[in-house]
N, C-alpha and C. Protein backbone atom coordinates (compact mmCIF):
# COMPACT_ATOMS: atom_id res chain seq x y z
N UNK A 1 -91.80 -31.65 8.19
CA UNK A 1 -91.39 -30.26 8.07
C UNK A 1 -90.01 -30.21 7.45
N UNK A 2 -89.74 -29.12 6.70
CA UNK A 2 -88.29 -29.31 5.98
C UNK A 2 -88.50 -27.75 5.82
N UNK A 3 -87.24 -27.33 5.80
CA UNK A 3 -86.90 -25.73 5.39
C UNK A 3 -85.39 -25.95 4.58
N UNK A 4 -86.10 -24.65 3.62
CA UNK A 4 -85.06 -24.39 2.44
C UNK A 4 -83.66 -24.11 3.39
N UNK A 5 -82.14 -24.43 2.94
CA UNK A 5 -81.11 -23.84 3.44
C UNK A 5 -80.47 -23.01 2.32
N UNK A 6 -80.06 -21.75 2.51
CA UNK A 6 -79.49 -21.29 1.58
C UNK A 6 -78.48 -20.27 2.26
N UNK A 7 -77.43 -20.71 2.52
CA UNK A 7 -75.99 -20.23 3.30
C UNK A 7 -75.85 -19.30 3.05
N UNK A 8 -75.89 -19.07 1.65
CA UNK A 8 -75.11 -17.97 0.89
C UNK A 8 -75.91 -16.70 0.86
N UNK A 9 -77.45 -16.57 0.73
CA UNK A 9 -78.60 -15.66 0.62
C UNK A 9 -78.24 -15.32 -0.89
N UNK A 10 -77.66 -16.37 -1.82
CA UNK A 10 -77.65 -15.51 -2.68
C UNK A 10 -78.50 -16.38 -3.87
N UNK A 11 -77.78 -16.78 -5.38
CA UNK A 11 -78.23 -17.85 -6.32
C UNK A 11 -77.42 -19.38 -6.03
N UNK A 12 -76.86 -19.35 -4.72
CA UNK A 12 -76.23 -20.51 -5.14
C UNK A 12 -77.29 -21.42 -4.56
N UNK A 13 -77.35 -22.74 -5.00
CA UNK A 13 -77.83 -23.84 -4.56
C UNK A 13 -78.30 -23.99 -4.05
N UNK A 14 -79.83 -24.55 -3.51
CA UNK A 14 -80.61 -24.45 -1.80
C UNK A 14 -80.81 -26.05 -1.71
N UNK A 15 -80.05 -26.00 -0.58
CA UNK A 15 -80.72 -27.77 0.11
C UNK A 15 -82.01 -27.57 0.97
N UNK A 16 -82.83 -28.27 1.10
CA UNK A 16 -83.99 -28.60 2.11
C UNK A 16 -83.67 -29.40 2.95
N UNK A 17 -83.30 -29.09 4.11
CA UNK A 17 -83.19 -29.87 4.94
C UNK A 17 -84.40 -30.95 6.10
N UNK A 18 -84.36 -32.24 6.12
CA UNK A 18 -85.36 -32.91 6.55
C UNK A 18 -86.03 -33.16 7.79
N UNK A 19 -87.37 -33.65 8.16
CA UNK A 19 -87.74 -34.18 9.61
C UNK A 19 -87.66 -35.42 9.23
N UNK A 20 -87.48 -36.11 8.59
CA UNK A 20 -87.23 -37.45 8.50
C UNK A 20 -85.84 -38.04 8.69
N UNK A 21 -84.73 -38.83 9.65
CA UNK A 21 -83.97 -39.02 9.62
C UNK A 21 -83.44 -40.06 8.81
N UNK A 22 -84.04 -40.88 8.31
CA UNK A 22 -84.05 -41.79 7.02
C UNK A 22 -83.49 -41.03 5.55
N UNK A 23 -84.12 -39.71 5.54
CA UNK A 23 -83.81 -38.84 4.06
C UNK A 23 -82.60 -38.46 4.39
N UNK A 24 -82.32 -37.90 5.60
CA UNK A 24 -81.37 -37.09 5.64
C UNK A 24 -79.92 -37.41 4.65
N UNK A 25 -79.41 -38.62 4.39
CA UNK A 25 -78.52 -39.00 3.58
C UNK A 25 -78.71 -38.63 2.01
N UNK A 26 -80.24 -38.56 1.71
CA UNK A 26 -80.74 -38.06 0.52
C UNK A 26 -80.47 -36.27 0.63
N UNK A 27 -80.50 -35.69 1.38
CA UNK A 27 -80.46 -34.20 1.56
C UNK A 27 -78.83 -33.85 1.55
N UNK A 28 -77.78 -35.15 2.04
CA UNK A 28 -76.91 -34.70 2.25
C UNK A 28 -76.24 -34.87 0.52
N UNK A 29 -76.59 -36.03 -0.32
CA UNK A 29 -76.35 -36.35 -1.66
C UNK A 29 -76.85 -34.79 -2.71
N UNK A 30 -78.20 -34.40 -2.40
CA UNK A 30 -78.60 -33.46 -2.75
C UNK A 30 -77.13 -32.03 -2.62
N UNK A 31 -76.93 -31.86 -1.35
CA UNK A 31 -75.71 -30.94 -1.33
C UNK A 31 -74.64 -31.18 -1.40
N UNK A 32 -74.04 -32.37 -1.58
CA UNK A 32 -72.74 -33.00 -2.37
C UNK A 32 -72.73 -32.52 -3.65
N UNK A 33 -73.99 -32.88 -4.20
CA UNK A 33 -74.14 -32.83 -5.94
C UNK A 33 -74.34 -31.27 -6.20
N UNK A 34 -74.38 -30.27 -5.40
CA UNK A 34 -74.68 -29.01 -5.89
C UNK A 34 -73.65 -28.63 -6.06
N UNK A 35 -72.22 -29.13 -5.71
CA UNK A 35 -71.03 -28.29 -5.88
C UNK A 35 -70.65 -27.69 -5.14
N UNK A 36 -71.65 -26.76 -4.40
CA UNK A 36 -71.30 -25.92 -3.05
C UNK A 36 -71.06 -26.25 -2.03
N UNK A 37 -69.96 -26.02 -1.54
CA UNK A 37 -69.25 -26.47 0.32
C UNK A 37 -70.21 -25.91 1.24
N UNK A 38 -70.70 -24.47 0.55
CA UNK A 38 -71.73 -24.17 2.18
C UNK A 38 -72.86 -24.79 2.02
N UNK A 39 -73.53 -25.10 1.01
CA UNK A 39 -74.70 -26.30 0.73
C UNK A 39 -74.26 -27.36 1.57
N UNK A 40 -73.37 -27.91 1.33
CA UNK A 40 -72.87 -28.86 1.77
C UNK A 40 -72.52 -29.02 3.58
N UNK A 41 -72.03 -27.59 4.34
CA UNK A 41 -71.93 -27.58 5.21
C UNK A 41 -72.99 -27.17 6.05
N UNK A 42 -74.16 -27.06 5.22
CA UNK A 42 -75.61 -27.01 6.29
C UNK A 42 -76.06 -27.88 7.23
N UNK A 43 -75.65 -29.58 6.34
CA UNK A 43 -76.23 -30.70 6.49
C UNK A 43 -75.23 -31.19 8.03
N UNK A 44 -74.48 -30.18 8.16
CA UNK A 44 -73.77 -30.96 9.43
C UNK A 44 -74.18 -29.90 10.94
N UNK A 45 -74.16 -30.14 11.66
CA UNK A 45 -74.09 -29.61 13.32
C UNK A 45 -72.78 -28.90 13.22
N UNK A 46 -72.73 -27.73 14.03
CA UNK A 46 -71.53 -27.08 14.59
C UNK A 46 -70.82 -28.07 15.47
N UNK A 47 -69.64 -28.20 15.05
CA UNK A 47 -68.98 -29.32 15.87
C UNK A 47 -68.97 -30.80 15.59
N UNK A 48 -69.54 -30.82 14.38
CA UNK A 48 -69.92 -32.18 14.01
C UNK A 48 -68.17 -32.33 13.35
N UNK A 49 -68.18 -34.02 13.53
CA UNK A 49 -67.12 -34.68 12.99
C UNK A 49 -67.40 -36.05 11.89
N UNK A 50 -66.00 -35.80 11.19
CA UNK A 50 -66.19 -36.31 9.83
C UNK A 50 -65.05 -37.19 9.75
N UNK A 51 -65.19 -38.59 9.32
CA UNK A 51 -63.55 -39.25 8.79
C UNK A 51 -63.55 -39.54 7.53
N UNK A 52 -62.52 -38.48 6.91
CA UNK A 52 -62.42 -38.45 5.55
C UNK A 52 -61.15 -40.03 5.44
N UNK A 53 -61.07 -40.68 5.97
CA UNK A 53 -60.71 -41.89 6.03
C UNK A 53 -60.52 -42.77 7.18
N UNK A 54 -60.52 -44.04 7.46
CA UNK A 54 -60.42 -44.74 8.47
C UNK A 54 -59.39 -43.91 9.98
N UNK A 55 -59.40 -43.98 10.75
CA UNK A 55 -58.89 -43.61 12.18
C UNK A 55 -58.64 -42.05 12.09
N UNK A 56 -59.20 -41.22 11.00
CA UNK A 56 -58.65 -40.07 11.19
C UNK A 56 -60.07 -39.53 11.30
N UNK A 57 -60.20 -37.96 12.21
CA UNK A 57 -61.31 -37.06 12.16
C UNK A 57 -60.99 -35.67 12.49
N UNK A 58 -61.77 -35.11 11.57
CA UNK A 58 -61.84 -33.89 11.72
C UNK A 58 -63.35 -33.08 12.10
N UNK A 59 -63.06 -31.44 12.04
CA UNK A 59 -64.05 -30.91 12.60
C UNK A 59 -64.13 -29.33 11.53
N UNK A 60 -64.41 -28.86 12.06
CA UNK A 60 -64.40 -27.21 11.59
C UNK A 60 -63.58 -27.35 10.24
N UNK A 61 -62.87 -26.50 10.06
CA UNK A 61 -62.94 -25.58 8.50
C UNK A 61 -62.32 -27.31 7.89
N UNK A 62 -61.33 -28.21 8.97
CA UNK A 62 -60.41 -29.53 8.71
C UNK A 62 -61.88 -30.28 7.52
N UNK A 63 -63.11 -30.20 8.14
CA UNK A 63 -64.28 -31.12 7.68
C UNK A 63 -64.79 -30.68 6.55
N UNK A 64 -65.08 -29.55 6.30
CA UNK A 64 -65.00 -28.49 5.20
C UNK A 64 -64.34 -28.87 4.06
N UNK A 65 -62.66 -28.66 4.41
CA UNK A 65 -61.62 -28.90 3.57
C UNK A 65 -61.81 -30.49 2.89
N UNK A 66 -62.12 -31.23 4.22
CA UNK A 66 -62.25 -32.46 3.71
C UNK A 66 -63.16 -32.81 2.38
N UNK A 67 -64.67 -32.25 2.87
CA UNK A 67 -65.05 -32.34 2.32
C UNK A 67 -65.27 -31.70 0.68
N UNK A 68 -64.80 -30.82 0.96
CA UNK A 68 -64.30 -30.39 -0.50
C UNK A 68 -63.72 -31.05 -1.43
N UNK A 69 -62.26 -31.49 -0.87
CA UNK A 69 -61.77 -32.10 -1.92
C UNK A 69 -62.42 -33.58 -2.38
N UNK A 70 -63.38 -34.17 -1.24
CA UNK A 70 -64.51 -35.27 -2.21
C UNK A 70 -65.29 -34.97 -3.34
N UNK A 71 -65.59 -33.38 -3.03
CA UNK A 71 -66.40 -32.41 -4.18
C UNK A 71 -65.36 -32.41 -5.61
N UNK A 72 -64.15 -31.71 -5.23
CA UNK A 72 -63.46 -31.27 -6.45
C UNK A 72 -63.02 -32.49 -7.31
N UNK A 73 -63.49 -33.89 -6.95
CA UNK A 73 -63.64 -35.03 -7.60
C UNK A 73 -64.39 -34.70 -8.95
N UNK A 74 -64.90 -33.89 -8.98
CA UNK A 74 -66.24 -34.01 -9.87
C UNK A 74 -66.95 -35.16 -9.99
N UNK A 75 -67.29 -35.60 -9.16
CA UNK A 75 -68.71 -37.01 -9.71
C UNK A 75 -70.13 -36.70 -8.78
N UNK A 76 -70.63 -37.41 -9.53
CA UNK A 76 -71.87 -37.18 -8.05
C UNK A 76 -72.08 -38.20 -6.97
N UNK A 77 -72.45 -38.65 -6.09
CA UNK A 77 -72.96 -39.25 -5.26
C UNK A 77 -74.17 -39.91 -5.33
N UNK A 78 -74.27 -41.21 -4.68
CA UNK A 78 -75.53 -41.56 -5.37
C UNK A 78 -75.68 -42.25 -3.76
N UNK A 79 -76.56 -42.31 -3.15
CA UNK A 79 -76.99 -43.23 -1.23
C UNK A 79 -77.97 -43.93 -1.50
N UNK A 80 -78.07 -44.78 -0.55
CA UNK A 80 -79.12 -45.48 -0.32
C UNK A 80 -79.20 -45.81 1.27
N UNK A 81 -80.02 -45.47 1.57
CA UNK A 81 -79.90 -45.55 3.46
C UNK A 81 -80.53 -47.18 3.62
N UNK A 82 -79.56 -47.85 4.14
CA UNK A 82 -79.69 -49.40 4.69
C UNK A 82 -80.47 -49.48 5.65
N UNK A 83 -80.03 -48.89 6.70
CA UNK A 83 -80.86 -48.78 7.97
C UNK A 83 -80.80 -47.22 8.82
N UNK A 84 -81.99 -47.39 9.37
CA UNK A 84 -81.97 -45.70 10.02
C UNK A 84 -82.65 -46.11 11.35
N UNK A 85 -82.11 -46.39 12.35
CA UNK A 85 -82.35 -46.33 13.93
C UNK A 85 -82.22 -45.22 14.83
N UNK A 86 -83.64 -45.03 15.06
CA UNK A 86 -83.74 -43.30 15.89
C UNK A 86 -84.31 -43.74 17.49
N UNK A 87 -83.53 -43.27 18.22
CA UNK A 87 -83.91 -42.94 19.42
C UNK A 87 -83.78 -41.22 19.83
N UNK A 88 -85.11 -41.12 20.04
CA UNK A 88 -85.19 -39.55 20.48
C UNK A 88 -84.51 -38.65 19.25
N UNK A 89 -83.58 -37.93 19.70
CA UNK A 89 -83.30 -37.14 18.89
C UNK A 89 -82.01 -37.31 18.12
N UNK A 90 -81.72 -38.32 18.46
CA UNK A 90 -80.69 -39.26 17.71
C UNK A 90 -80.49 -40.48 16.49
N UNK A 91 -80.13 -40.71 16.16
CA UNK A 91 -80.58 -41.46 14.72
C UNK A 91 -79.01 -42.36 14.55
N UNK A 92 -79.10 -43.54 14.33
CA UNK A 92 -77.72 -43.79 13.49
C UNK A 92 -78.06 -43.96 12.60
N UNK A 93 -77.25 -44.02 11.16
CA UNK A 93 -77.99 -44.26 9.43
C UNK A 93 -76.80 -44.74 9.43
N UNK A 94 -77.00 -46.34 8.53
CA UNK A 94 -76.11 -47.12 7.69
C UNK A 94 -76.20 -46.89 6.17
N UNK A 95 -75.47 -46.37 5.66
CA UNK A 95 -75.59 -46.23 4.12
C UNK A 95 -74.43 -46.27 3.33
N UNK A 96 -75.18 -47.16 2.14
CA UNK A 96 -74.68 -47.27 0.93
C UNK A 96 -74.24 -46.41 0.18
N UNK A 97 -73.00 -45.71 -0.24
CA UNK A 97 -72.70 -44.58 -1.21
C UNK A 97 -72.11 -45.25 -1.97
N UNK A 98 -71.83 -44.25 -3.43
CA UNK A 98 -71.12 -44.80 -4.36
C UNK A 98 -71.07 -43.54 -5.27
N UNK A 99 -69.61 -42.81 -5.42
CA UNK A 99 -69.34 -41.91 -6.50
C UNK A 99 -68.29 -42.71 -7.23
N UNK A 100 -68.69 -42.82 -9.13
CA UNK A 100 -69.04 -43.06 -9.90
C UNK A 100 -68.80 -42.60 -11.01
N UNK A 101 -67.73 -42.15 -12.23
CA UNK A 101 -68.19 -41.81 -13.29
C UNK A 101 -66.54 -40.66 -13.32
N UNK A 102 -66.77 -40.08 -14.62
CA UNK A 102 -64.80 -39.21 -14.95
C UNK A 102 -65.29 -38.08 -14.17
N UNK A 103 -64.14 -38.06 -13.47
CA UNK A 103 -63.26 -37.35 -12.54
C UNK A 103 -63.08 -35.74 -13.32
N UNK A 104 -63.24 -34.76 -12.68
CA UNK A 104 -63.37 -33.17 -13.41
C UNK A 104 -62.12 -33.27 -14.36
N UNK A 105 -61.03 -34.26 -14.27
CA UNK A 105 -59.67 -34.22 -15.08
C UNK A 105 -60.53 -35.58 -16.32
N UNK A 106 -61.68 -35.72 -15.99
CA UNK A 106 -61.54 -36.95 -16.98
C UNK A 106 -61.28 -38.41 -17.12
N UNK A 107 -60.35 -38.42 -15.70
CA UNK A 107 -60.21 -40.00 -15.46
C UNK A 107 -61.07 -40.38 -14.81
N UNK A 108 -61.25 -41.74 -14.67
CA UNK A 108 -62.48 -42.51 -14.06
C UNK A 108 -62.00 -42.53 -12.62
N UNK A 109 -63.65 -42.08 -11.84
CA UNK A 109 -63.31 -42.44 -10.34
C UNK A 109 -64.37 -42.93 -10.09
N UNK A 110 -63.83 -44.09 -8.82
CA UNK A 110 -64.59 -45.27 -8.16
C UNK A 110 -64.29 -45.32 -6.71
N UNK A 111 -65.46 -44.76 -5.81
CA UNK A 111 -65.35 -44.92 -4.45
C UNK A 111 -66.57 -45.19 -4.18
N UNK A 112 -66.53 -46.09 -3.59
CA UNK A 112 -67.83 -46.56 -2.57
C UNK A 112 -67.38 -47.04 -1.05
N UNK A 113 -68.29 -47.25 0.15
CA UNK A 113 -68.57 -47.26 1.19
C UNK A 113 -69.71 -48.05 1.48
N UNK A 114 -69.88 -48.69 2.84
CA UNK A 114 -71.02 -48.16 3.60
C UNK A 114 -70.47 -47.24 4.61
N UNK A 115 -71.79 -46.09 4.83
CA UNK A 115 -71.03 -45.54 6.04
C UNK A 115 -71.80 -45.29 7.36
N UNK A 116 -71.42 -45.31 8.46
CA UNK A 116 -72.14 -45.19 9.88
C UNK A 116 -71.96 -44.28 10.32
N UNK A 117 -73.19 -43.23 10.36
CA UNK A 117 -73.29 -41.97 10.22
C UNK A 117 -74.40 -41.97 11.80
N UNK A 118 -74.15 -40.80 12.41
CA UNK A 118 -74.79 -40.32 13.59
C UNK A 118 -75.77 -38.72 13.47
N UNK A 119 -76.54 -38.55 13.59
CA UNK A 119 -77.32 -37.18 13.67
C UNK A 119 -78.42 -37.14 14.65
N UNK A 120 -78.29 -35.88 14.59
CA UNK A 120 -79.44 -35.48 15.79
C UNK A 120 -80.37 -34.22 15.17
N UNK A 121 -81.62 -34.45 15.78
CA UNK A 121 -82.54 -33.37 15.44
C UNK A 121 -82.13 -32.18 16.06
N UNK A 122 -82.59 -30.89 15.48
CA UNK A 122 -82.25 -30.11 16.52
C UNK A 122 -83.51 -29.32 16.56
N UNK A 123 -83.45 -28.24 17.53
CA UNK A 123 -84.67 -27.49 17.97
C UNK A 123 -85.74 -27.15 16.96
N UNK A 124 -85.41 -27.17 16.23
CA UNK A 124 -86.16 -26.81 14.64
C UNK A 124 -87.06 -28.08 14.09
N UNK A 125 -86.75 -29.27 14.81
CA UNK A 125 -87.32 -30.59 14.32
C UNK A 125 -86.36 -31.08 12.93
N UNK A 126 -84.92 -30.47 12.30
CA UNK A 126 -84.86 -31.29 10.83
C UNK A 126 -83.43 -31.36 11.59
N UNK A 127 -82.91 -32.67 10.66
CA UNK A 127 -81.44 -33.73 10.90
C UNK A 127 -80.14 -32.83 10.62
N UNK A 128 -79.37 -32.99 11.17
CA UNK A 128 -77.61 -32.48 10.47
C UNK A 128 -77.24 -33.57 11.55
N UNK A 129 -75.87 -33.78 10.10
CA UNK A 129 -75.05 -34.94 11.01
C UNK A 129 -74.25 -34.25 12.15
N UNK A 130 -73.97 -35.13 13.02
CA UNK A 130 -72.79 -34.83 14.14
C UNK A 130 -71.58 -35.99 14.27
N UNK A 131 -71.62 -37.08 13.43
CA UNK A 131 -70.57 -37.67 13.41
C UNK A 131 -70.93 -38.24 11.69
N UNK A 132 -70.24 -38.26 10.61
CA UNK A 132 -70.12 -38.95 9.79
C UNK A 132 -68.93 -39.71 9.29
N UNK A 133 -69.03 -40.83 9.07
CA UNK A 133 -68.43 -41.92 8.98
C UNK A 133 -68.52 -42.63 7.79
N UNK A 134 -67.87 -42.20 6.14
CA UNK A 134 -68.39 -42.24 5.57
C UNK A 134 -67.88 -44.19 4.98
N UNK A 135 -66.66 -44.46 5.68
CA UNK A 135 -66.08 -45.65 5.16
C UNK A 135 -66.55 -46.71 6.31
N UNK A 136 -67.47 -46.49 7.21
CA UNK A 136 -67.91 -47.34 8.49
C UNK A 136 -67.03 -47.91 9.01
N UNK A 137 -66.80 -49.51 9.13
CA UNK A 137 -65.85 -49.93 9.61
C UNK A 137 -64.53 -50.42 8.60
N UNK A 138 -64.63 -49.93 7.81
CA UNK A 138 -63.48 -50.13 7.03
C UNK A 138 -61.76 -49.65 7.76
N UNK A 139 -60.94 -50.77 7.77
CA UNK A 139 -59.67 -50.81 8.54
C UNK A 139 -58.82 -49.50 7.81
């Protein structure tokens, strides 16, 4: 089962969000690459937390912001989910990212990860993260 998300109700961008917790990293690449922050902020739980770098986390509009400015990178995202271990309604996903290619100014940008990412199903049966971790154990 998967349902369209579309934040905005308007033309911007629609993610599908998944029952498979394995895709879900594919759904979340999908709304990275649309450009849109509220695309983008479907794929997470209310309250969900994000470390836009090693020992630091944020939450609300902080995760948002964060995540934005990975957006205003201009590149796309590209995942590959390593491993996806689900118990119940919980899931951890290990994955491979890698944005790739000139930067909206033109210069070249190069970031990759693995990252150890946490989600849970919710009443609806489809994934949003509640903890993402996009540099895993990186110091």
């Amino acid at each position: 089962m998967s349902l369209p998300v579309n934040p905005a109700r308007d033309h911007a961008p629609t993610v599908t969000l998944t029952s498979d917790a394995a895709q879900h990293p594919r759904v979340f690449a999908a709304a990275f690459n649309s450009g849109d922050p509220r695309a983008l902020a479907a794929v997470y739980e209310t309250g969900a937390v994000f470390a836009p770098r090693p020992g630091t986390a944020v939450t609300g509009a902080d995760l948002r912001a964060a995540n934005a400015a990975f957006q205003s990178l201009g590149v796309p995202i590209t995942v590959r989910t390593r491993h996806a271990y689900v118990a119940g309604d919980l899931a951890l996903l290990v994955v491979d990212w890698v944005l790739d290619g000139p930067g909206a100014d033109g210069r070249p940008v190069h970031l990759e990860g693995t990252a150890t990412d946490v989600a849970r199903r919710g009443g609806d049966g489809l994934w949003r993260y509640v903890i993402d971790n996009p540099f895993g154990t990186a110091r």
